[in-house]
PDB file of N, CA and C in Angstrom:
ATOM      1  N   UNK A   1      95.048 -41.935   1.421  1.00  0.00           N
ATOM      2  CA  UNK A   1      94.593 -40.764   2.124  1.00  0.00           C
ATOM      3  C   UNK A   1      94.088 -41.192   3.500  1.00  0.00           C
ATOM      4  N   UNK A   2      94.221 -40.074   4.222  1.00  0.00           N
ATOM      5  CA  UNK A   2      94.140 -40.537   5.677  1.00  0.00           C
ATOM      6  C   UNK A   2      92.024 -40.559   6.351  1.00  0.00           C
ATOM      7  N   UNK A   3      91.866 -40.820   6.582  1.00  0.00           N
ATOM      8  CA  UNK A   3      90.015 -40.580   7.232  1.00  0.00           C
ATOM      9  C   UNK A   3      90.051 -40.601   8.726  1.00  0.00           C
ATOM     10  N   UNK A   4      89.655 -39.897   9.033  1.00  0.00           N
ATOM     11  CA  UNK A   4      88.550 -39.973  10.715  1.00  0.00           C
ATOM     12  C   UNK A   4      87.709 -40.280  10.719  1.00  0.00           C
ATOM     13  N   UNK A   5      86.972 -41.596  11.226  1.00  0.00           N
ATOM     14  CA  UNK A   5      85.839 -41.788  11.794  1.00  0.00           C
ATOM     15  C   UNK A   5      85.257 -41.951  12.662  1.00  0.00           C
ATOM     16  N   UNK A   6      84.413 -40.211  13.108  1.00  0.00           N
ATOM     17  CA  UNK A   6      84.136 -40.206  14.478  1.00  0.00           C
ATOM     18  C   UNK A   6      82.633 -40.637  14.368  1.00  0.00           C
ATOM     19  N   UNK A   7      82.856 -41.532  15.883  1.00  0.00           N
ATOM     20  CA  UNK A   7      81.991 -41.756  16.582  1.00  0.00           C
ATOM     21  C   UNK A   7      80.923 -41.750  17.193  1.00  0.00           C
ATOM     22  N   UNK A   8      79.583 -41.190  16.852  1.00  0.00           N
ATOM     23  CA  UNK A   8      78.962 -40.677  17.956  1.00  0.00           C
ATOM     24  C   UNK A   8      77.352 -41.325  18.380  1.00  0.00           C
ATOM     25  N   UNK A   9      77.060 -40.924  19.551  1.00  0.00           N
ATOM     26  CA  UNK A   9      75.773 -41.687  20.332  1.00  0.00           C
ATOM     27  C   UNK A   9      75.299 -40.897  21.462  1.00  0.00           C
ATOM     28  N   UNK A  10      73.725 -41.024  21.156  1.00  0.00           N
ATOM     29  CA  UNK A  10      72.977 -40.536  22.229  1.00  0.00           C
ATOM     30  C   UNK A  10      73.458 -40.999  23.687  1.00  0.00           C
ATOM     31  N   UNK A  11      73.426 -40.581  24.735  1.00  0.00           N
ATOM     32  CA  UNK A  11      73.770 -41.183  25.812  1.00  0.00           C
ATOM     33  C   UNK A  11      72.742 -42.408  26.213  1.00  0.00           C
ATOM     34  N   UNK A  12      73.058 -43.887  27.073  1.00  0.00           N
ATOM     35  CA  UNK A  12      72.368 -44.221  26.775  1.00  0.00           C
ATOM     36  C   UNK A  12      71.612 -44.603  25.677  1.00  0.00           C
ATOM     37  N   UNK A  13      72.041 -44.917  24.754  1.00  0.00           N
ATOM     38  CA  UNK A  13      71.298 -45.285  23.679  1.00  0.00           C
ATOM     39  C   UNK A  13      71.845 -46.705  23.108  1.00  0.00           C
ATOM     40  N   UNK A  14      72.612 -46.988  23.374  1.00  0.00           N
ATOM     41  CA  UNK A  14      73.294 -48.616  23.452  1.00  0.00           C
ATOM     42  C   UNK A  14      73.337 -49.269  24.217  1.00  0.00           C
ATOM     43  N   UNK A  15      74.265 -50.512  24.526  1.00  0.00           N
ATOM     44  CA  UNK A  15      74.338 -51.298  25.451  1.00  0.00           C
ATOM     45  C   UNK A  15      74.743 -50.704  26.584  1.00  0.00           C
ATOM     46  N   UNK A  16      74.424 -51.029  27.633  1.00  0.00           N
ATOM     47  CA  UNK A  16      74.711 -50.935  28.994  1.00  0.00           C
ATOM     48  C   UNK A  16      75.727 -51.575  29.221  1.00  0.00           C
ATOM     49  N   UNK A  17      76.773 -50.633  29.939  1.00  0.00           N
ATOM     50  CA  UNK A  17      78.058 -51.093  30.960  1.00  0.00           C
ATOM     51  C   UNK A  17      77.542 -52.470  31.573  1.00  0.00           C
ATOM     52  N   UNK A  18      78.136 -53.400  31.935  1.00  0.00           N
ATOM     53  CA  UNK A  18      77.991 -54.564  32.648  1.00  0.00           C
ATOM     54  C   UNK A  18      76.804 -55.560  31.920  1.00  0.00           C
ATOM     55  N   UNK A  19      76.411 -55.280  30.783  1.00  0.00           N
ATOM     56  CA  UNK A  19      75.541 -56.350  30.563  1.00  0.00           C
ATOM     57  C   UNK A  19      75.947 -56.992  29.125  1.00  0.00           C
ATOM     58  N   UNK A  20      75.085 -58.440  29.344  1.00  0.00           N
ATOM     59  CA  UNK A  20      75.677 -59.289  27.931  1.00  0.00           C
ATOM     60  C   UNK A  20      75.631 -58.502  26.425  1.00  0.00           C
ATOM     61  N   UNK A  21      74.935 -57.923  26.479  1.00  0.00           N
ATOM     62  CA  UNK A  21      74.643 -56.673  24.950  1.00  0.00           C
ATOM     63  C   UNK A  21      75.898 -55.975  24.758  1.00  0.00           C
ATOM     64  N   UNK A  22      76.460 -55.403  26.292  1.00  0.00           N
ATOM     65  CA  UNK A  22      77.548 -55.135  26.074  1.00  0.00           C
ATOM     66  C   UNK A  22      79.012 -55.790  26.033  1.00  0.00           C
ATOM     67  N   UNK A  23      78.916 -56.191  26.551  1.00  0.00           N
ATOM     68  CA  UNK A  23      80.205 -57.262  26.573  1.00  0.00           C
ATOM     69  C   UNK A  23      79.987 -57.931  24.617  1.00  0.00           C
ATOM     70  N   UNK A  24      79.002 -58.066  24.193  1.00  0.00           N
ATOM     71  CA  UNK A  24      78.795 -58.561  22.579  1.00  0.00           C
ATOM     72  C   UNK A  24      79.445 -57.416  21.750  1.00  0.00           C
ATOM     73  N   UNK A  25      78.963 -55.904  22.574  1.00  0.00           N
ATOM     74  CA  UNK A  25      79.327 -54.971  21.562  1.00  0.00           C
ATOM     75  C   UNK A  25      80.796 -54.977  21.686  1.00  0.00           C
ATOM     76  N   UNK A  26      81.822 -55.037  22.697  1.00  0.00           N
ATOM     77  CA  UNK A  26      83.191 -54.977  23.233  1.00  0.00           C
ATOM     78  C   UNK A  26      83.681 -56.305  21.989  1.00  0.00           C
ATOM     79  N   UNK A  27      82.941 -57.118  21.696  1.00  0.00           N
ATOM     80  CA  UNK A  27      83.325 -58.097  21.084  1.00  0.00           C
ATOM     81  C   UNK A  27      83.568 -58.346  19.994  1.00  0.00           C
ATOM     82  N   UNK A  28      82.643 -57.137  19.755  1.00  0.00           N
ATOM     83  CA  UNK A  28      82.032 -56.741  18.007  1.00  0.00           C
ATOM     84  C   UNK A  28      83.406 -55.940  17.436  1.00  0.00           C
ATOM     85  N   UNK A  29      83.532 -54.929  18.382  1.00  0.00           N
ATOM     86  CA  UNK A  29      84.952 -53.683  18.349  1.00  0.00           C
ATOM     87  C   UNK A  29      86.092 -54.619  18.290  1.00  0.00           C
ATOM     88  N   UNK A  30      86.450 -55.695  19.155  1.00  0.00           N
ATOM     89  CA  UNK A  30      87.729 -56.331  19.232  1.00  0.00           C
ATOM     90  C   UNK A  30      88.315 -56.775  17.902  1.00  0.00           C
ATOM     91  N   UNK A  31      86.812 -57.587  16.965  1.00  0.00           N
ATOM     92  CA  UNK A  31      86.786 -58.216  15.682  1.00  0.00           C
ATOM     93  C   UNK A  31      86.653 -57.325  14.574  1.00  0.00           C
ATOM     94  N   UNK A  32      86.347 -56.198  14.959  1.00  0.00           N
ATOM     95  CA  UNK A  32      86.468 -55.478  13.632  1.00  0.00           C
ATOM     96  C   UNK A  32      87.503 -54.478  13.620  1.00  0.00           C
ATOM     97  N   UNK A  33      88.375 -54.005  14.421  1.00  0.00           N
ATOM     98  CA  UNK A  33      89.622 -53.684  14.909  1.00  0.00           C
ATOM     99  C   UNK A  33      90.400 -54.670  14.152  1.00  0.00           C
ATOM    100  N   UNK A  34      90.504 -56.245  14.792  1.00  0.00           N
ATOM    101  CA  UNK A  34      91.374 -56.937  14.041  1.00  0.00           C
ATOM    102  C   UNK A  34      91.116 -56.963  12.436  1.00  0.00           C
ATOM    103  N   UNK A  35      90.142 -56.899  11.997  1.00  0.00           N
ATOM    104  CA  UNK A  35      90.015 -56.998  10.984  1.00  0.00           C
ATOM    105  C   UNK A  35      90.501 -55.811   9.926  1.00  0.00           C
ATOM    106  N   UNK A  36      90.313 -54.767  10.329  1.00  0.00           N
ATOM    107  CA  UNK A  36      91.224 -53.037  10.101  1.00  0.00           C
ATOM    108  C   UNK A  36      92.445 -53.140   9.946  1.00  0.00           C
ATOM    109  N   UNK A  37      93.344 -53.745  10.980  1.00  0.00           N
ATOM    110  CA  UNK A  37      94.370 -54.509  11.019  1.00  0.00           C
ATOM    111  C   UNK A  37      94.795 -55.001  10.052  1.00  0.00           C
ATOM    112  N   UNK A  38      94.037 -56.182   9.820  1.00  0.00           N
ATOM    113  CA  UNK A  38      94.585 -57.313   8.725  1.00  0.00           C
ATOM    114  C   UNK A  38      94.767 -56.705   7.235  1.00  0.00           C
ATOM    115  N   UNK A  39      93.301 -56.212   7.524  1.00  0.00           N
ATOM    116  CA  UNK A  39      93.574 -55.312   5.868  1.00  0.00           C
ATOM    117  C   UNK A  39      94.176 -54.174   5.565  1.00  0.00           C
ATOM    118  N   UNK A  40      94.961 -53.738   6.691  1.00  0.00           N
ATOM    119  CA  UNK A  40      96.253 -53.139   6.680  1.00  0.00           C
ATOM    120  C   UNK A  40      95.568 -51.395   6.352  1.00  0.00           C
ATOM    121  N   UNK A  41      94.340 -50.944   6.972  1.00  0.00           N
ATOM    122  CA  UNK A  41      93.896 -49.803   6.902  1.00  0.00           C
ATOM    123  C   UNK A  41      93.859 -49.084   8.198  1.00  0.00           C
ATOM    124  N   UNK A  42      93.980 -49.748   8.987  1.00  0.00           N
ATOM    125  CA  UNK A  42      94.113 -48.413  10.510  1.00  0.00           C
ATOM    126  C   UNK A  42      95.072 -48.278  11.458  1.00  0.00           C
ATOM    127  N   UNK A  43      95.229 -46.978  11.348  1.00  0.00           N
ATOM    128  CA  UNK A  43      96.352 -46.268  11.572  1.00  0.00           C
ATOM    129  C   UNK A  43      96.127 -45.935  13.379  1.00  0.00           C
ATOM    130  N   UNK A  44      95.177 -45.975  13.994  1.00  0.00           N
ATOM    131  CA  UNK A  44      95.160 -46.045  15.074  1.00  0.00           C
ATOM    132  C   UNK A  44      93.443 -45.855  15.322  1.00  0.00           C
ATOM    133  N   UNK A  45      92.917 -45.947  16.849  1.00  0.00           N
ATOM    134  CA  UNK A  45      91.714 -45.490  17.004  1.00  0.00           C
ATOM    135  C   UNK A  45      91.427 -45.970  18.560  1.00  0.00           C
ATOM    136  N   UNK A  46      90.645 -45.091  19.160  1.00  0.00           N
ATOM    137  CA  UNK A  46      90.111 -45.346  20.902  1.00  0.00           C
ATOM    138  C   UNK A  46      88.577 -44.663  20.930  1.00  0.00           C
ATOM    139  N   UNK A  47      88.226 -45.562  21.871  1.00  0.00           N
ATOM    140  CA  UNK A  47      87.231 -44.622  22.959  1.00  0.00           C
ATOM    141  C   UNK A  47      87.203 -43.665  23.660  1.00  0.00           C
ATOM    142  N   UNK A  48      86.360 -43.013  23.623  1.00  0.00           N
ATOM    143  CA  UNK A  48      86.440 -42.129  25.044  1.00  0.00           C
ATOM    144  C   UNK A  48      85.607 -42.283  26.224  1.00  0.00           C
ATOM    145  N   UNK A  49      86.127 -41.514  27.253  1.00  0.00           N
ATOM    146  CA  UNK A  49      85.680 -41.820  28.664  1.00  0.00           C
ATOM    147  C   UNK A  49      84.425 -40.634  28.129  1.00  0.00           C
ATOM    148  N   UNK A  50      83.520 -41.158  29.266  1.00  0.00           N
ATOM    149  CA  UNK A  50      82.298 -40.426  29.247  1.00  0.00           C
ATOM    150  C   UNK A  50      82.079 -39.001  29.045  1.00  0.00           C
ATOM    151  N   UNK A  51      81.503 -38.405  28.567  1.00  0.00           N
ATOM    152  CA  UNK A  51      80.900 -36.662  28.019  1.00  0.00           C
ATOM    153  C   UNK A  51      81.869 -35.712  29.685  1.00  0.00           C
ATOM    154  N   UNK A  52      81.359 -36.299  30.393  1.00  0.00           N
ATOM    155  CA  UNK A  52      81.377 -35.600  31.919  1.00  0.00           C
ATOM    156  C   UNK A  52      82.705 -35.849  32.485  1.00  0.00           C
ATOM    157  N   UNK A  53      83.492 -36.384  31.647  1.00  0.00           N
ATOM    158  CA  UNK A  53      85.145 -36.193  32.187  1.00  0.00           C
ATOM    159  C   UNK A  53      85.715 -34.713  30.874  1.00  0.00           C
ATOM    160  N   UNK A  54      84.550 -34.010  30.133  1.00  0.00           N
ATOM    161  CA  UNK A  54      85.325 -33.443  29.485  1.00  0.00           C
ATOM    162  C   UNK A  54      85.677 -32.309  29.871  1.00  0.00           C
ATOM    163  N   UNK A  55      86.904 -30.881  29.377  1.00  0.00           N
ATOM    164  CA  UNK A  55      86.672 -29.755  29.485  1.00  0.00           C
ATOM    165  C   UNK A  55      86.998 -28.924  28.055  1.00  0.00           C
ATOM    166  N   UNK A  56      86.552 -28.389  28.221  1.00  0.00           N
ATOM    167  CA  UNK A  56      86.159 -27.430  26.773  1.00  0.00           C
ATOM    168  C   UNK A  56      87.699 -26.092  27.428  1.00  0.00           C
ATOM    169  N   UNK A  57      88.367 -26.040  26.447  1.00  0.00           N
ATOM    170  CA  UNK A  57      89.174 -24.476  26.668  1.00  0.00           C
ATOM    171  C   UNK A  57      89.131 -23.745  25.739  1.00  0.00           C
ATOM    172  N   UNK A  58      88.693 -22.524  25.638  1.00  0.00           N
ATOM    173  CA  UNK A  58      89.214 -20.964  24.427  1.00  0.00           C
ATOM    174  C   UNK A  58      90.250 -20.780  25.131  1.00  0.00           C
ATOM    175  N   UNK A  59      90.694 -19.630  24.263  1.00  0.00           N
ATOM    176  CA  UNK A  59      92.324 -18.436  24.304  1.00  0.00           C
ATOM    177  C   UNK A  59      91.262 -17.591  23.730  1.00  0.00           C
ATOM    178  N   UNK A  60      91.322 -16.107  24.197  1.00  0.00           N
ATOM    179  CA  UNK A  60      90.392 -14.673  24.030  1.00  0.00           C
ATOM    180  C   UNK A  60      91.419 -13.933  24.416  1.00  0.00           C
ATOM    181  N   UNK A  61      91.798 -12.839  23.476  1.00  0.00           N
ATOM    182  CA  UNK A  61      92.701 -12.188  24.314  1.00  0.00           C
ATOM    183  C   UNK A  61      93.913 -12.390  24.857  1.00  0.00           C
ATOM    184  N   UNK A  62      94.892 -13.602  24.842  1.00  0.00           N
ATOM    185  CA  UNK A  62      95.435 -14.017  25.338  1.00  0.00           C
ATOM    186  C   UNK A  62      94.927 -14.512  26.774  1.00  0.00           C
ATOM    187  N   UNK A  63      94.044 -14.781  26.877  1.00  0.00           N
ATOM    188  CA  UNK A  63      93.189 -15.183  28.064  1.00  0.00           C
ATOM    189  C   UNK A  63      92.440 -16.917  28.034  1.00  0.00           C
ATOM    190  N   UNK A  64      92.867 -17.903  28.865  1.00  0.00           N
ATOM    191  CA  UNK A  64      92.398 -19.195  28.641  1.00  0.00           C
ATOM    192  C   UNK A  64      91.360 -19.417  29.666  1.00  0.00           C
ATOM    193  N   UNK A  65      90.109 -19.728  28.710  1.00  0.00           N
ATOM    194  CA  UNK A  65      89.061 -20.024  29.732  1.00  0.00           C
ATOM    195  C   UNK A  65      88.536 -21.486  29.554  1.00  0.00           C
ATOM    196  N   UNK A  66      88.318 -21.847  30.966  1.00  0.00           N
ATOM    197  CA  UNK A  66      87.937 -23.619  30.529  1.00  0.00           C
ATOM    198  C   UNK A  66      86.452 -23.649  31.233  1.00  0.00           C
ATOM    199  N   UNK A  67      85.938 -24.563  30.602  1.00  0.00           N
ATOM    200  CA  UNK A  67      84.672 -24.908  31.061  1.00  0.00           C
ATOM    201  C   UNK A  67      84.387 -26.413  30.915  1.00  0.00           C
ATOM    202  N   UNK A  68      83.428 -27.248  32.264  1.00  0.00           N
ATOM    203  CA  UNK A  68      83.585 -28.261  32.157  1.00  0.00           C
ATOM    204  C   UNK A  68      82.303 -28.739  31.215  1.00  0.00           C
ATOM    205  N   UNK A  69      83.014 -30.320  30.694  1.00  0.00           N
ATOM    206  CA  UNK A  69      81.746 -30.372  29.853  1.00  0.00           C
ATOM    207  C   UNK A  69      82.203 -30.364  28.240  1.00  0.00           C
ATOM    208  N   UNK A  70      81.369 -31.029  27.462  1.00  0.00           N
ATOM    209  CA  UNK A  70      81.677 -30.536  26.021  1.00  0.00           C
ATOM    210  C   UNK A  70      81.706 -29.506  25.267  1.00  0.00           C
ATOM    211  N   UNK A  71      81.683 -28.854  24.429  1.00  0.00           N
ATOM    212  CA  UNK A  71      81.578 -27.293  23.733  1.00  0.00           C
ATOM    213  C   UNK A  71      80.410 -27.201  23.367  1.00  0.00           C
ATOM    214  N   UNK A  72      79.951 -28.132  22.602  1.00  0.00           N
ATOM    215  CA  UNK A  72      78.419 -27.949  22.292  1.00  0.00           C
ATOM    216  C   UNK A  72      77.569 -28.592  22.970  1.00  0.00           C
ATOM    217  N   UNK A  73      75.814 -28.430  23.414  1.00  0.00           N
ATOM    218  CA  UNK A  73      75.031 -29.066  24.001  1.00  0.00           C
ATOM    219  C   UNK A  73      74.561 -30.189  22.516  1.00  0.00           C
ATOM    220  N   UNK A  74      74.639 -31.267  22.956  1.00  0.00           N
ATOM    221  CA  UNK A  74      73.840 -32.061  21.848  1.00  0.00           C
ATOM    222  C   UNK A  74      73.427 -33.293  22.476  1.00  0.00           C
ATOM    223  N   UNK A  75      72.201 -34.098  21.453  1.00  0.00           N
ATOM    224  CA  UNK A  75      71.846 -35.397  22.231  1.00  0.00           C
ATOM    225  C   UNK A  75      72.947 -36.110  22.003  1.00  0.00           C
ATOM    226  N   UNK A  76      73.997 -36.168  20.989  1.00  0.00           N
ATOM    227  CA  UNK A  76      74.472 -36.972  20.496  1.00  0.00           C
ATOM    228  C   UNK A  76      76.332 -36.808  20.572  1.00  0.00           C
ATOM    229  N   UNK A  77      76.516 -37.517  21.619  1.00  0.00           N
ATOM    230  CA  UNK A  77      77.782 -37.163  21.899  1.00  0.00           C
ATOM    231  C   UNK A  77      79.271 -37.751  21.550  1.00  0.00           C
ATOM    232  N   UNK A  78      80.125 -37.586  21.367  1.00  0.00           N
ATOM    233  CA  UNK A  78      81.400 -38.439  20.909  1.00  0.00           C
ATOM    234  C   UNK A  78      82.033 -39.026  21.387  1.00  0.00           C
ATOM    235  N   UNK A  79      81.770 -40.432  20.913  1.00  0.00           N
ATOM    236  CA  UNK A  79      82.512 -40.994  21.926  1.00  0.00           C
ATOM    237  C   UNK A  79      83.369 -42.541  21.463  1.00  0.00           C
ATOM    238  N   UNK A  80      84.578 -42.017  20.363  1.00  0.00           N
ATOM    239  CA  UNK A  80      85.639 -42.490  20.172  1.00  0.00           C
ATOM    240  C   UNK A  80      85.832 -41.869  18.474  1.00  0.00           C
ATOM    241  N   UNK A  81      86.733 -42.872  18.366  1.00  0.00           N
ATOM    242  CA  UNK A  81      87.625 -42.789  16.833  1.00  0.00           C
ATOM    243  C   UNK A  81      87.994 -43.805  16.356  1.00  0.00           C
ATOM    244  N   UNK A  82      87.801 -43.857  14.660  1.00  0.00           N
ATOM    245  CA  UNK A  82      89.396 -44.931  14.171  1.00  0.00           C
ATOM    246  C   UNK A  82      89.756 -43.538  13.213  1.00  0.00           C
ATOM    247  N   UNK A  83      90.955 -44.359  13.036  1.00  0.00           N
ATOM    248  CA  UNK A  83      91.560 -43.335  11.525  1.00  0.00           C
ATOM    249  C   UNK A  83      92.403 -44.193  11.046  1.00  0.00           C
ATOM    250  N   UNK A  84      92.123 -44.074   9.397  1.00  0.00           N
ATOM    251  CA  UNK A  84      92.179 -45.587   8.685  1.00  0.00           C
ATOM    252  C   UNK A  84      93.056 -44.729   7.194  1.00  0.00           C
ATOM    253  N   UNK A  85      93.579 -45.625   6.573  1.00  0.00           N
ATOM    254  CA  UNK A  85      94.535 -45.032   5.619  1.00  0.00           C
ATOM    255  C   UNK A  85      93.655 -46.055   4.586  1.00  0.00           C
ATOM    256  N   UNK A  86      93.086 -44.914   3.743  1.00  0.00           N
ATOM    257  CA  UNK A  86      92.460 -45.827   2.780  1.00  0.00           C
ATOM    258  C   UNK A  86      92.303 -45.289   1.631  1.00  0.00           C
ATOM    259  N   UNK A  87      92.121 -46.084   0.096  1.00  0.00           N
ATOM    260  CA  UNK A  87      92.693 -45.312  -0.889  1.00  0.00           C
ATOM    261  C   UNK A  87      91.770 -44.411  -1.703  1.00  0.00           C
ATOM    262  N   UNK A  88      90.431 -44.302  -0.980  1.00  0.00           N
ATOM    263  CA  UNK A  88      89.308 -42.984  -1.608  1.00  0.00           C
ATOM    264  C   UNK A  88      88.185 -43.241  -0.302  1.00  0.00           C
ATOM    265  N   UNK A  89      87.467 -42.191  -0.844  1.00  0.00           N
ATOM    266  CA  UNK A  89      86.128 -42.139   0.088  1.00  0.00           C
ATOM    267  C   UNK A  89      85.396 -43.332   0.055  1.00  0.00           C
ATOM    268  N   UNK A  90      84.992 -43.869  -0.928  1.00  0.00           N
ATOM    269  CA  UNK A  90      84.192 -44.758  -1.175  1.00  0.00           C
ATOM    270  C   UNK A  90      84.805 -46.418   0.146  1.00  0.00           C
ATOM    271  N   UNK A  91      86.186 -45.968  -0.174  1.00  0.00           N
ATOM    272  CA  UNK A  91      86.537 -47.467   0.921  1.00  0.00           C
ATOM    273  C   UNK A  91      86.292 -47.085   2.539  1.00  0.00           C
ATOM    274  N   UNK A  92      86.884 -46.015   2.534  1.00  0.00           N
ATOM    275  CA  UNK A  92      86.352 -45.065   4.037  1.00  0.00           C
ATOM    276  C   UNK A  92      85.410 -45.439   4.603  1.00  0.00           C
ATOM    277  N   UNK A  93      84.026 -45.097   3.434  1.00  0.00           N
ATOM    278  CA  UNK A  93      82.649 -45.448   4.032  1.00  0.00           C
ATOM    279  C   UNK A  93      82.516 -47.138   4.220  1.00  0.00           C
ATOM    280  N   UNK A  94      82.806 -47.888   3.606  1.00  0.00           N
ATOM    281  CA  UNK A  94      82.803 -49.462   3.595  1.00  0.00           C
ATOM    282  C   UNK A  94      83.591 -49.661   5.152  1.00  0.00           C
ATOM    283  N   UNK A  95      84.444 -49.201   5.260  1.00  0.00           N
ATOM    284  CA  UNK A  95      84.880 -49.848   6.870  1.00  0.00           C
ATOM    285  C   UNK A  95      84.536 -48.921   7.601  1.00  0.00           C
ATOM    286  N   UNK A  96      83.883 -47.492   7.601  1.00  0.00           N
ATOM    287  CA  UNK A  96      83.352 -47.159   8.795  1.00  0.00           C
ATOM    288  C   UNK A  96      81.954 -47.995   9.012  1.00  0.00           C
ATOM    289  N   UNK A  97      81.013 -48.118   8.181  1.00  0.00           N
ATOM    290  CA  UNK A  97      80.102 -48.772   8.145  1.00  0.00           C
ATOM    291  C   UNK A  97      79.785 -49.771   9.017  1.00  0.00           C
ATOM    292  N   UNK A  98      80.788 -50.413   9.340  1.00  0.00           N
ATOM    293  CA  UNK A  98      81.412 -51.792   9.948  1.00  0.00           C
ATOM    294  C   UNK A  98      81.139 -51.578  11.305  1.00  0.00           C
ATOM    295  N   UNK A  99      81.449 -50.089  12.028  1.00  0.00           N
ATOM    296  CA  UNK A  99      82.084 -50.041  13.320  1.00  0.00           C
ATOM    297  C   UNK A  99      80.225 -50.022  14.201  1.00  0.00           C
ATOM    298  N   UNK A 100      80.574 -50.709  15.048  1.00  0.00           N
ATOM    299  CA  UNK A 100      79.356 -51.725  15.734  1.00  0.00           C
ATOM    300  C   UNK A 100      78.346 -50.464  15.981  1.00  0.00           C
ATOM    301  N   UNK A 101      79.034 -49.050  16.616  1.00  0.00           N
ATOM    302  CA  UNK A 101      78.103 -48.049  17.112  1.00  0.00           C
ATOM    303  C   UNK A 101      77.011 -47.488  16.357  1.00  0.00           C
ATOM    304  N   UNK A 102      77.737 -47.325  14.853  1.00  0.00           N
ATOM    305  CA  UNK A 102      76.764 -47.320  13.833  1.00  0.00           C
ATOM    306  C   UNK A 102      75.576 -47.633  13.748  1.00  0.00           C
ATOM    307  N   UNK A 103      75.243 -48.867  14.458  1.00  0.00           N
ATOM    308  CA  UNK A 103      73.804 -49.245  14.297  1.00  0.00           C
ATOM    309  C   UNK A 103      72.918 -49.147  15.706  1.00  0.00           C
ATOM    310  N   UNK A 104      72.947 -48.024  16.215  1.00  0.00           N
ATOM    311  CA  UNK A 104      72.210 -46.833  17.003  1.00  0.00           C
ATOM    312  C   UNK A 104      73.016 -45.401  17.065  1.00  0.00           C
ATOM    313  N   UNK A 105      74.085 -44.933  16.890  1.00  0.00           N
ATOM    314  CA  UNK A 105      74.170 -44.051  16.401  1.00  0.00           C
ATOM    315  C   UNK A 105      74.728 -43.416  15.220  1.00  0.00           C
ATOM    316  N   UNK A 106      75.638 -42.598  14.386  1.00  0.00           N
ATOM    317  CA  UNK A 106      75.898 -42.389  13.878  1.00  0.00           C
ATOM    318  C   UNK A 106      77.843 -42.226  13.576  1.00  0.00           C
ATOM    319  N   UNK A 107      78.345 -42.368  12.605  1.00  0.00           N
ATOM    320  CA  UNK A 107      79.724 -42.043  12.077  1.00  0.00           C
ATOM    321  C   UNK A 107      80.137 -40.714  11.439  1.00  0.00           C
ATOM    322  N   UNK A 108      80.830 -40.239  11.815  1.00  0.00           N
ATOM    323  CA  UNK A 108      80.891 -39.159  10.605  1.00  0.00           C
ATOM    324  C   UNK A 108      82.490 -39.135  10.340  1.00  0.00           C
ATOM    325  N   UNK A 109      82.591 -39.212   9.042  1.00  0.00           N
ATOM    326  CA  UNK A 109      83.805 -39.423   8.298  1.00  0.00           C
ATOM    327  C   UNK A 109      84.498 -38.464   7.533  1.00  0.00           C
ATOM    328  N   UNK A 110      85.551 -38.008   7.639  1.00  0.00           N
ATOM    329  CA  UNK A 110      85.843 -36.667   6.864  1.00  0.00           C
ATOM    330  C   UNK A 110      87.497 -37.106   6.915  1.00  0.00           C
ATOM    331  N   UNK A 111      87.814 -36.829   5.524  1.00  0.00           N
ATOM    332  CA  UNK A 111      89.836 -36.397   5.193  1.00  0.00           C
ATOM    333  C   UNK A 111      89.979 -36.082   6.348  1.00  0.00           C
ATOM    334  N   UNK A 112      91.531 -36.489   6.617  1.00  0.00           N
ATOM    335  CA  UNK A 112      91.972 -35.546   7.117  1.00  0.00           C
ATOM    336  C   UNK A 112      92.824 -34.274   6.464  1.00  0.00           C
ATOM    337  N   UNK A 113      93.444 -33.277   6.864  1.00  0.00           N
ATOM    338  CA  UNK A 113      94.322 -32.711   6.135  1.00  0.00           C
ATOM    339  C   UNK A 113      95.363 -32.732   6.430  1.00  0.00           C
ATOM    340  N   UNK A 114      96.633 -33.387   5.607  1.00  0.00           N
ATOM    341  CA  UNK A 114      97.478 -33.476   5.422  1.00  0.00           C
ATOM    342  C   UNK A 114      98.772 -32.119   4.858  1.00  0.00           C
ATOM    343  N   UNK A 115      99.197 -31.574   5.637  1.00  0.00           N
ATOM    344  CA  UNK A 115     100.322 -30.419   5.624  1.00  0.00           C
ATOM    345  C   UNK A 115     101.627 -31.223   5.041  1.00  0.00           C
ATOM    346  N   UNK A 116     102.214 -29.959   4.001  1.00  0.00           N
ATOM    347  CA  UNK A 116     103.196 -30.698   3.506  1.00  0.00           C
ATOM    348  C   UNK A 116     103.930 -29.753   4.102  1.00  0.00           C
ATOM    349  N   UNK A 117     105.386 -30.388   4.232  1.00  0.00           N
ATOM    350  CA  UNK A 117     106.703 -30.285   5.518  1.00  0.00           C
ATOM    351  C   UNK A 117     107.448 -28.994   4.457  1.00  0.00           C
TER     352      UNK A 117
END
């Protein structure tokens, strides 16, 4: 079964761009990526660019409205993914667990749903 595990963090609340904390955390992601890899569970996964490159769009009416920015106001913002093919919840949580952001912010993990053709 397929999982998402998104990402998320206060702004600011981790390592800083340009410093050794960060460059450790970049290091942390590289090795546990490969390691996803090896054990033959992820199916793909990225970062994202900062909150403030986002835009939010509805359809109303046949009418598309965009707004810049995320959809919801929160401290805690998203900022990447893996999605891992793994064979119950219980393994899901064992390798999201793993992913470095986790330990200042949070994961949240959910099925995906799968449509049959």
């Amino acid at each position: 079964m397929k999982y998402m595990a998104l990402i998320y963090a206060a702004e600011n609340s981790g390592p800083q761009y340009g410093t050794d904390e960060f460059n450790q955390l970049l290091e942390e992601y590289g090795a546990i990526s490969q390691r996803y890899e090896e054990d033959g569970v992820l199916l793909g996964g990225d970062g994202l660019q900062d909150v403030n490159t986002a835009t939010t769009i509805s359809v109303r009416d046949g009418k598309t409205e965009t707004i810049d920015g995320p959809f919801a106001e929160t401290k805690e913002q998203l900022g990447g993914y893996y999605l891992f093919e793994c064979e119950n919840l219980d393994q899901a949580l064992k390798y999201s667990a793993m992913i470095p952001s986790a330990k200042y912010g949070r994961v949240e993990v959910r099925p995906v749903m799968e449509y049959e053709e």
